[in-house]
N, C-alpha and C. Protein backbone atom coordinates (compact mmCIF):
# COMPACT_ATOMS: atom_id res chain seq x y z
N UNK A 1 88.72 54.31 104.73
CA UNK A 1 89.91 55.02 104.34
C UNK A 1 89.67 56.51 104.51
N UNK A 2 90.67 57.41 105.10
CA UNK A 2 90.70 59.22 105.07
C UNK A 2 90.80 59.35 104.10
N UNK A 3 90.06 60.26 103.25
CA UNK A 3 89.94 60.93 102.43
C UNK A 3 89.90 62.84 103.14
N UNK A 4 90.85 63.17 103.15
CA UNK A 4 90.83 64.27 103.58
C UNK A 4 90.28 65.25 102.63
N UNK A 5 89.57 66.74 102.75
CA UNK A 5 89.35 67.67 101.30
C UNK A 5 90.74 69.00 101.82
N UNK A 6 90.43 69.27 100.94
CA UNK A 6 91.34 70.98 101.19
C UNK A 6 89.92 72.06 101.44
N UNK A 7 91.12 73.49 100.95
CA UNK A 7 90.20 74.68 100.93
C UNK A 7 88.85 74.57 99.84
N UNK A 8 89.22 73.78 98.64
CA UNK A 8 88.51 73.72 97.19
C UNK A 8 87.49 72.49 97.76
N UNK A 9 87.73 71.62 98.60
CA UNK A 9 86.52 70.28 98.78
C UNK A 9 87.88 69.16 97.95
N UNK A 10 88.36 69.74 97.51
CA UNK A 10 88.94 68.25 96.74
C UNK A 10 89.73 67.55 97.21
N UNK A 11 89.01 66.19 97.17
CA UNK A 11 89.60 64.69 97.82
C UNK A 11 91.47 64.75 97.91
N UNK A 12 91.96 64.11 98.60
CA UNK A 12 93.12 63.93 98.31
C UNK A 12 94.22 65.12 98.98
N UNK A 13 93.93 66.40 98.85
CA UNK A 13 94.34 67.68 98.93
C UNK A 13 95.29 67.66 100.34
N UNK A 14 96.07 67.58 100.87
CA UNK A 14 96.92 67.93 102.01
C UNK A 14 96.60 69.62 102.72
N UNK A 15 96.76 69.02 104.37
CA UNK A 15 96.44 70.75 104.88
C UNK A 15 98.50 70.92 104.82
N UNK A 16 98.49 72.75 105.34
CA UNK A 16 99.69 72.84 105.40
C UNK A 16 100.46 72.18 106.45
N UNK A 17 101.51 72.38 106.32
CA UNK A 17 102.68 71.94 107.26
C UNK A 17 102.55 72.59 107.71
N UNK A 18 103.00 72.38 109.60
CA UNK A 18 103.21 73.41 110.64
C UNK A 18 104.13 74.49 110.11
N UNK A 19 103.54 75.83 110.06
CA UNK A 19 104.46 76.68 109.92
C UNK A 19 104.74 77.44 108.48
N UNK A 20 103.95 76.56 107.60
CA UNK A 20 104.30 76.68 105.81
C UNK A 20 103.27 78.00 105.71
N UNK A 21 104.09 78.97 105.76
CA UNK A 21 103.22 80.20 105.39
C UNK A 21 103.67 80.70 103.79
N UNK A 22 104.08 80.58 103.00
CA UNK A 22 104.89 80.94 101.58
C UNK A 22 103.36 81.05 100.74
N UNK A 23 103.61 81.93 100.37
CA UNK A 23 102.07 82.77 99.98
C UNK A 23 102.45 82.80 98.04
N UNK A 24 101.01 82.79 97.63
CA UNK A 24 101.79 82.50 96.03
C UNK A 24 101.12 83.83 95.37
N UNK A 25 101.98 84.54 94.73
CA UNK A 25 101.16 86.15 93.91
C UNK A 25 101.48 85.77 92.77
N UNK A 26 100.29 85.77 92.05
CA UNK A 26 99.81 85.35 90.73
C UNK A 26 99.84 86.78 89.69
N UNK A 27 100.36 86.83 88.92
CA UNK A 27 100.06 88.30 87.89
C UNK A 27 100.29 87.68 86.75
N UNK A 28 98.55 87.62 86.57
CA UNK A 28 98.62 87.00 85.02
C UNK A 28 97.01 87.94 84.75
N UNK A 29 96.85 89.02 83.73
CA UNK A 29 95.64 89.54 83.45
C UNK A 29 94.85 88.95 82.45
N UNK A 30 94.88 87.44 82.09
CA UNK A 30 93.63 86.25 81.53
C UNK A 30 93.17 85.72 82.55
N UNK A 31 91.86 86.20 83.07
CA UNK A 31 91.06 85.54 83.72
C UNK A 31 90.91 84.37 84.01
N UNK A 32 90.92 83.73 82.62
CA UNK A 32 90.58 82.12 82.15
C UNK A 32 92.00 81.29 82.82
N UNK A 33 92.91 81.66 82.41
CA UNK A 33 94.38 81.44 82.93
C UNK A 33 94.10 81.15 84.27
N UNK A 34 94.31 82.63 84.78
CA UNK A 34 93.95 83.08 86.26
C UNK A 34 93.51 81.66 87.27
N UNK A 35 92.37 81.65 86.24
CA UNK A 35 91.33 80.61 87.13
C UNK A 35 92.09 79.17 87.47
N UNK A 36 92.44 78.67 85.58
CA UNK A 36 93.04 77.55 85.65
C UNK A 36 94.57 76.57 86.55
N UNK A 37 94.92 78.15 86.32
CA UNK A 37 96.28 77.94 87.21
C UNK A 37 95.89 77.92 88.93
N UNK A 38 95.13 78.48 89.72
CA UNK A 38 94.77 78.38 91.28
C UNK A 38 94.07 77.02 91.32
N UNK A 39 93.54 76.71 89.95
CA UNK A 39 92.47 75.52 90.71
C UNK A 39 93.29 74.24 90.54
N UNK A 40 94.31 73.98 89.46
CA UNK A 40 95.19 73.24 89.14
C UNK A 40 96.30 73.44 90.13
N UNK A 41 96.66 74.08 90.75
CA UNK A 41 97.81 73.79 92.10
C UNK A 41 96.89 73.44 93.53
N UNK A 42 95.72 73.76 92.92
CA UNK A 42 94.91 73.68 94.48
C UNK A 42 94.70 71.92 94.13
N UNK A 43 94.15 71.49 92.82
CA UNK A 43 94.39 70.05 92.81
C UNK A 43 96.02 69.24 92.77
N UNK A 44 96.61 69.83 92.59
CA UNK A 44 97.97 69.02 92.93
C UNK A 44 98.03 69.10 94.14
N UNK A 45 97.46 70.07 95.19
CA UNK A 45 97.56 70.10 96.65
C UNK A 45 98.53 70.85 97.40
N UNK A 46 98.52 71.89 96.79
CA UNK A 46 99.21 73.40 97.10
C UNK A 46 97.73 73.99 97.80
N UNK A 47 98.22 74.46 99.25
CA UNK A 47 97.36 74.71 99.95
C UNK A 47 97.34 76.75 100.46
N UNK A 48 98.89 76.91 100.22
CA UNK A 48 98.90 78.15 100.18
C UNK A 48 97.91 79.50 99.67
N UNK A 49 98.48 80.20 100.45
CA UNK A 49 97.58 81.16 100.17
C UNK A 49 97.53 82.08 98.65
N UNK A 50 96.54 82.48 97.87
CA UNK A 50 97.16 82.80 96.49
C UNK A 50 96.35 84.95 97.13
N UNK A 51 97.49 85.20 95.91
CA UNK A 51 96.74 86.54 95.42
C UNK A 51 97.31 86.91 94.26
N UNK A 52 96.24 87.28 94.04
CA UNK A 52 96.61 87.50 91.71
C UNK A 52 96.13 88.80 91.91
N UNK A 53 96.71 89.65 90.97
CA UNK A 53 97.18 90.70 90.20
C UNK A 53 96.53 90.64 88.69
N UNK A 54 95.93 91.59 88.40
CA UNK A 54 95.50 91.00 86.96
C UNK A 54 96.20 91.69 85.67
N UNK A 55 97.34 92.75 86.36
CA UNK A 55 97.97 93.71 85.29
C UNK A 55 99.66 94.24 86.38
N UNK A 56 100.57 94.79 85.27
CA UNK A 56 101.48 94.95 86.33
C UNK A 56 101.93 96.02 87.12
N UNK A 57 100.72 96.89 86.68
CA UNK A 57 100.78 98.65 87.82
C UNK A 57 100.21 97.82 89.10
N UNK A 58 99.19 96.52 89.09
CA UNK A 58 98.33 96.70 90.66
C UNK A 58 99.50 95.74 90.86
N UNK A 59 100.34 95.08 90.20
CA UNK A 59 101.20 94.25 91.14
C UNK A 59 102.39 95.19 91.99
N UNK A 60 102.75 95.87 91.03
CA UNK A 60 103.71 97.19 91.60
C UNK A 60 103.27 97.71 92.60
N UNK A 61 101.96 98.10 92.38
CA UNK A 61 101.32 98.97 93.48
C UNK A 61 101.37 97.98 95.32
N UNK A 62 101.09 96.99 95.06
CA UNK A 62 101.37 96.43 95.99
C UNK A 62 102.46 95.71 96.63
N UNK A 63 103.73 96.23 95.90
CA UNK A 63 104.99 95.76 96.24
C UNK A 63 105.45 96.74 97.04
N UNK A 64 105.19 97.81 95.64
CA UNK A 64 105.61 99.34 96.48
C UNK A 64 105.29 100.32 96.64
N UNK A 65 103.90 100.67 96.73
CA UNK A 65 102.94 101.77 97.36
C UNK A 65 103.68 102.21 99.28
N UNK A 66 103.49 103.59 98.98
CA UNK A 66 103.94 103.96 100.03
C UNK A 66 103.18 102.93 101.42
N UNK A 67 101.98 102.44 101.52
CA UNK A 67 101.03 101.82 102.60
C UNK A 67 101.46 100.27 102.06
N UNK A 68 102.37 100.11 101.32
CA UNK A 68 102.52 98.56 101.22
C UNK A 68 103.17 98.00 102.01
N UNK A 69 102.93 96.57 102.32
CA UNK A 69 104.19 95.69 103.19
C UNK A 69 105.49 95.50 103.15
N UNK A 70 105.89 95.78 101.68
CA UNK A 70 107.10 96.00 101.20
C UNK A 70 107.75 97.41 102.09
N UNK A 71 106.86 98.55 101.75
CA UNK A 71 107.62 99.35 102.47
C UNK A 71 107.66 99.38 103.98
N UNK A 72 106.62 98.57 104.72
CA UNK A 72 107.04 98.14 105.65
C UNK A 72 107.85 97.28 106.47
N UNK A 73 108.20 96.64 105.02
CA UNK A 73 109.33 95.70 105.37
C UNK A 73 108.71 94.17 106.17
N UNK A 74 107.30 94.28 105.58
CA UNK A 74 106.72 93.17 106.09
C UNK A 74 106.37 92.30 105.18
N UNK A 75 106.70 91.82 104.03
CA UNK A 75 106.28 90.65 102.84
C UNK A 75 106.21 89.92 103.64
N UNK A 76 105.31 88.89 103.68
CA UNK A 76 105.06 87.53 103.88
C UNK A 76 105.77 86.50 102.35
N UNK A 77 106.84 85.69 103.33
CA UNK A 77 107.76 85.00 102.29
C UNK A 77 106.87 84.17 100.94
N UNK A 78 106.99 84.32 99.94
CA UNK A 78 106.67 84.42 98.77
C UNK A 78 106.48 83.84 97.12
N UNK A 79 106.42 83.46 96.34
CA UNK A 79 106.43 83.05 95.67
C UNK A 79 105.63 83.94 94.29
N UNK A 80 106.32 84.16 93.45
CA UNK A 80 106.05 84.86 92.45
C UNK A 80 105.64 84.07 91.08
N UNK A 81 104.34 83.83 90.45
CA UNK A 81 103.78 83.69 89.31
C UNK A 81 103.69 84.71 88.36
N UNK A 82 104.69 85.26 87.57
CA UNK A 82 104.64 86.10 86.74
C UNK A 82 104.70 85.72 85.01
N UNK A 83 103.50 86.64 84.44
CA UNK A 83 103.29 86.79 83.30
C UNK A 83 104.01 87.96 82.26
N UNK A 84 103.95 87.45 81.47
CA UNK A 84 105.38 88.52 80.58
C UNK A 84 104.06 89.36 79.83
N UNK A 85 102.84 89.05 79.15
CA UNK A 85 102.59 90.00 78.47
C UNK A 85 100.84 90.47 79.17
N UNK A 86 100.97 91.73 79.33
CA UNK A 86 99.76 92.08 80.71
C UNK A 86 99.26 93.90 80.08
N UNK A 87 98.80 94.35 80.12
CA UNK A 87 98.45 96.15 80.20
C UNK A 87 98.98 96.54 81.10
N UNK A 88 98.75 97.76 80.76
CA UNK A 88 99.96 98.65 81.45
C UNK A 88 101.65 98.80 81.64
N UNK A 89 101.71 97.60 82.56
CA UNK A 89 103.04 97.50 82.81
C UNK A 89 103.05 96.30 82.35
N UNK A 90 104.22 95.53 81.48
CA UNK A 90 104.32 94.27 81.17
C UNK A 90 105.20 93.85 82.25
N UNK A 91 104.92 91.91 81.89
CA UNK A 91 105.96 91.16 83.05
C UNK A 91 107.23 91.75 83.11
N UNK A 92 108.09 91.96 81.89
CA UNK A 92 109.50 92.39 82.10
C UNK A 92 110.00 93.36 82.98
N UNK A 93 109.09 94.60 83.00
CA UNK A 93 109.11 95.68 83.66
C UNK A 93 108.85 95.80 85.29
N UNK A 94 107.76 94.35 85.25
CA UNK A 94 107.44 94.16 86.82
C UNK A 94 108.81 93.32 87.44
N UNK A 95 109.61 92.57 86.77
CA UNK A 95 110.77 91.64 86.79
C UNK A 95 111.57 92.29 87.02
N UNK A 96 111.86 93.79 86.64
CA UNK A 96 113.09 94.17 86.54
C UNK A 96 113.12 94.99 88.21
N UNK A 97 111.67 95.75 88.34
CA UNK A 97 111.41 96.74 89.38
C UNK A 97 111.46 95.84 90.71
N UNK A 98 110.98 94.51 90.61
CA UNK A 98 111.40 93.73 91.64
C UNK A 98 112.28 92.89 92.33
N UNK A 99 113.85 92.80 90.94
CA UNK A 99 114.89 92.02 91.45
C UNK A 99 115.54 93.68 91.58
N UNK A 100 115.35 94.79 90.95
CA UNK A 100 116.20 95.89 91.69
C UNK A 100 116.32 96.76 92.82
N UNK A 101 114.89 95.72 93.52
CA UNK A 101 114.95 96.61 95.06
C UNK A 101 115.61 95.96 96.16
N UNK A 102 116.01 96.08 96.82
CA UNK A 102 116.43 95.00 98.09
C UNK A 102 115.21 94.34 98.67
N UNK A 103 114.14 94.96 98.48
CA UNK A 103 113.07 94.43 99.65
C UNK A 103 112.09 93.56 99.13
N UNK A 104 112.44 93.49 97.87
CA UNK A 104 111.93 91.99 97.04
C UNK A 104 112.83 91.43 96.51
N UNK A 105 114.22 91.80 95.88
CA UNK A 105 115.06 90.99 95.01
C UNK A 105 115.31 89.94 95.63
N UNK A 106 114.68 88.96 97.02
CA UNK A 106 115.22 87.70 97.23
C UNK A 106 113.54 87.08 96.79
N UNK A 107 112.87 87.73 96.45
CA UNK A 107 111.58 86.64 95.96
C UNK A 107 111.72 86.03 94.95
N UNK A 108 111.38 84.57 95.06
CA UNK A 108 111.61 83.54 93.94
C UNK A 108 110.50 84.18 92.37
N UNK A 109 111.00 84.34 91.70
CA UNK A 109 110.17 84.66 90.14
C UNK A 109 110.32 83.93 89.22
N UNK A 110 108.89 82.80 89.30
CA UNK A 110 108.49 82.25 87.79
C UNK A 110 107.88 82.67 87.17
N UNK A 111 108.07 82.74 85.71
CA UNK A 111 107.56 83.34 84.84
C UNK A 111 107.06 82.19 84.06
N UNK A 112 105.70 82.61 83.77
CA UNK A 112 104.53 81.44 83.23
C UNK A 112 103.79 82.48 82.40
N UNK A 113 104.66 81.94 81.10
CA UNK A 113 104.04 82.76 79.57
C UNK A 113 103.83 81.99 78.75
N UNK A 114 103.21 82.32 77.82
CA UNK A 114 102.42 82.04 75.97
C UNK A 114 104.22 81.68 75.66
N UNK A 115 104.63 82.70 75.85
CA UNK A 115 105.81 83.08 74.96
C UNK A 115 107.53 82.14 75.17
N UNK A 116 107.28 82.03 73.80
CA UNK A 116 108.84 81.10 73.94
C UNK A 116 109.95 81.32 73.03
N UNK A 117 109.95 82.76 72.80
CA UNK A 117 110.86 83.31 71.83
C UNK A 117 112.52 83.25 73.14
N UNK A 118 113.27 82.70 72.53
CA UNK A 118 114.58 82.27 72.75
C UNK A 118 115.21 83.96 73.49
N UNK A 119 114.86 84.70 72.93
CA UNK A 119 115.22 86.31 73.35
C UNK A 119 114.69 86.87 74.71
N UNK A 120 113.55 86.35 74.68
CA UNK A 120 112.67 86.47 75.61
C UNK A 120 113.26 85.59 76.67
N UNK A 121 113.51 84.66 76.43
CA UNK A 121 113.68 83.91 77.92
C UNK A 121 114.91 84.02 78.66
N UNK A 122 116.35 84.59 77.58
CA UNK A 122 117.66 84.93 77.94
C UNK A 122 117.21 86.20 79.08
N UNK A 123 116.13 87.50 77.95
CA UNK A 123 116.18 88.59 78.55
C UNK A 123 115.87 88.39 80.46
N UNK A 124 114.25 87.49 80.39
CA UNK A 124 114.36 87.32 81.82
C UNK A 124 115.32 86.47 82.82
N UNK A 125 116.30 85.63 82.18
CA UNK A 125 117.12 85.06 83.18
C UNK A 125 118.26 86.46 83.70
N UNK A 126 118.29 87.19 82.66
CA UNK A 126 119.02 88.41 82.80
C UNK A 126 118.81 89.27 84.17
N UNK A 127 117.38 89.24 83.71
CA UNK A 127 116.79 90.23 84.75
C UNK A 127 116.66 89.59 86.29
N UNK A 128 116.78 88.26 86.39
CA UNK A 128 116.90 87.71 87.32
C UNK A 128 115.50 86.42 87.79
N UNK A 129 115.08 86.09 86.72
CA UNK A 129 113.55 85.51 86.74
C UNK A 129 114.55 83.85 87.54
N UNK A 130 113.81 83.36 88.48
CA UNK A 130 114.22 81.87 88.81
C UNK A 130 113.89 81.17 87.77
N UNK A 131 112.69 80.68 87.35
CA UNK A 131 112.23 79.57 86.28
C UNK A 131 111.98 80.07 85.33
N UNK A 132 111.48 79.61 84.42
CA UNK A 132 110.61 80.23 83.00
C UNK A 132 109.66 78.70 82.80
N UNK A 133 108.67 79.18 82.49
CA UNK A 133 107.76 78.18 82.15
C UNK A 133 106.93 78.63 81.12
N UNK A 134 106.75 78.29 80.18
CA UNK A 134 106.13 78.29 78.42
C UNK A 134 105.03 77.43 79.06
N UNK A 135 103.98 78.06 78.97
CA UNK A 135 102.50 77.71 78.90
C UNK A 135 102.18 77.30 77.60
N UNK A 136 101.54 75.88 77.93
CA UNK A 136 101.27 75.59 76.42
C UNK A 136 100.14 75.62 75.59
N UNK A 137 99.86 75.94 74.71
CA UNK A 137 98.99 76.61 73.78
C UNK A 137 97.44 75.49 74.36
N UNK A 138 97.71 73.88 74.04
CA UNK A 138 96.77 72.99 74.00
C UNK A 138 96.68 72.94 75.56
N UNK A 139 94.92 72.24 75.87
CA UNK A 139 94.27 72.86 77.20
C UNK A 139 94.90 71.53 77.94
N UNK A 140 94.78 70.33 77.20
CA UNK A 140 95.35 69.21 78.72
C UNK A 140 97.14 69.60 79.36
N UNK A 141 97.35 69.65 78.15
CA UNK A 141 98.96 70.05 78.19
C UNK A 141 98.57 71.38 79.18
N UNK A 142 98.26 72.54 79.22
CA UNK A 142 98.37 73.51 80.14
C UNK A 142 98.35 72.83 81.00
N UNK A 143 97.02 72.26 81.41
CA UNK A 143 96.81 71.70 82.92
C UNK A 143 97.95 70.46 83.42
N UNK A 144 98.42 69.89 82.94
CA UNK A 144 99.09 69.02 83.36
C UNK A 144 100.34 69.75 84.04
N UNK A 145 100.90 70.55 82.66
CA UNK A 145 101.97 71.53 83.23
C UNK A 145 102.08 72.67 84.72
N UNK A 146 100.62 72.77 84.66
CA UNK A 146 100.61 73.64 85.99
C UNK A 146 100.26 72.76 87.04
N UNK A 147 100.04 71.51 86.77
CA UNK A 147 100.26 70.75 88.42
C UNK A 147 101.28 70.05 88.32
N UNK A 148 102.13 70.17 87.52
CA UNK A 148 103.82 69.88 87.94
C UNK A 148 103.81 70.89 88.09
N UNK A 149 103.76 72.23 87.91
CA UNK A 149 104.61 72.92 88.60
C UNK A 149 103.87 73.34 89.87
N UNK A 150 102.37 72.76 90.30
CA UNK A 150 102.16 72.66 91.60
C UNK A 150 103.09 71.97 92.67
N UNK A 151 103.43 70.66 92.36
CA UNK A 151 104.09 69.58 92.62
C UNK A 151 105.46 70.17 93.09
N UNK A 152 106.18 70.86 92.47
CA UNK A 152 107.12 71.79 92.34
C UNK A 152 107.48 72.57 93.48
N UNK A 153 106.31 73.37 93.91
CA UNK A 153 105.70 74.84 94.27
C UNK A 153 105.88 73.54 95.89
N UNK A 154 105.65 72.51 95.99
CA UNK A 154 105.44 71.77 97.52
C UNK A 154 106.49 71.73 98.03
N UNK A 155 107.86 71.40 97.23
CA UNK A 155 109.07 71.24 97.60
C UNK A 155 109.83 72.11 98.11
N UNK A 156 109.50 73.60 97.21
CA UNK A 156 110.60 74.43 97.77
C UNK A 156 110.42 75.18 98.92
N UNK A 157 111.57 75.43 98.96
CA UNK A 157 112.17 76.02 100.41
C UNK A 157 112.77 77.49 100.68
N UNK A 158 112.32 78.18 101.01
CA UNK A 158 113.28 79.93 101.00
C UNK A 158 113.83 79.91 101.71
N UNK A 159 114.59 80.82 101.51
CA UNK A 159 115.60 81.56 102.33
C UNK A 159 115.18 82.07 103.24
N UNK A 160 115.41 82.39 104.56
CA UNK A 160 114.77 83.21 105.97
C UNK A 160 114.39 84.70 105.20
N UNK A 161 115.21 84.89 104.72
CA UNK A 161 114.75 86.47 104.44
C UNK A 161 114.71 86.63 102.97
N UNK A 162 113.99 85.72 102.23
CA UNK A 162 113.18 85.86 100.94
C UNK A 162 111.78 86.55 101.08
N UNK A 163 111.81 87.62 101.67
CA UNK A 163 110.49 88.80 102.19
C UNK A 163 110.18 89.77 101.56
């Protein structure tokens, strides 16, 4: 029987589809998180490419630094893992600076927080967040939750010019 591995070695893992370039930016500044969430979509078999952010000035900075792709108008189509509570700049603030530009407001934004205050989750549908996902406190429950929403992350589809 094939047993294929991925990038991680792990059994099972699918390579990409011809053509599946949708790149996943992670901004979550818990390490531990950090970790759990790449290795848990890499075992649901999300093969994409990741880059994490560990606070929300370096995520900014790389949206929209004068030498960024953004201002070149070159994002590679996207997928947004965003955290609501970070130094410096919190998630909300990175949420708001990125559905109000044209040259990101078509990137998909989930937000994957601690937090499940009812206020909180209106404020980001406001701001324009796609999902909300409440990370859950207990460790199997996290993990389970982040390979459904690996599972998730396989299906969708952008828009041509979600860049």
């Amino acid at each position: 029987m094939n047993n294929p591995t991925g990038p991680t070695g792990q059994p099972g893992t699918s390579h990409p589809a011809p053509g599946q370039s949708v790149s996943i930016v992670l901004i979550e500044d818990d390490d531990g998180h950090a970790t759990l969430i790449e290795r848990n979509l890499r075992r649901a078999g999300l093969t994409n490419g990741f880059t994490r952010f560990s606070d929300g000035q370096e995520a900014l900075d790389y949206f929209f630094s004068d030498s960024s792709a953004a201002a070149r108008e070159e994002l590679p189509p996207s997928v947004i893992l965003l955290d609501l509570k970070m130094p410096r700049i919190d998630g909300l603030e990175v949420l708001r600076r990125l559905k109000a530009d044209r040259r990101t407001a078509s990137l998909p934004v989930i937000v994957l927080t601690t937090t499940d205050d009812p206020r909180e989750i209106e404020r980001c549908y406001e701001l324009g967040c796609n999902v909300y996902v409440t990370k859950p406190v207990e460790y199997d429950a996290f993990i389970e939750a982040v390979r459904r929403l690996g599972f998730f992350l396989q299906v969708v589809k952008l828009p041509a010019g979600a860049r």
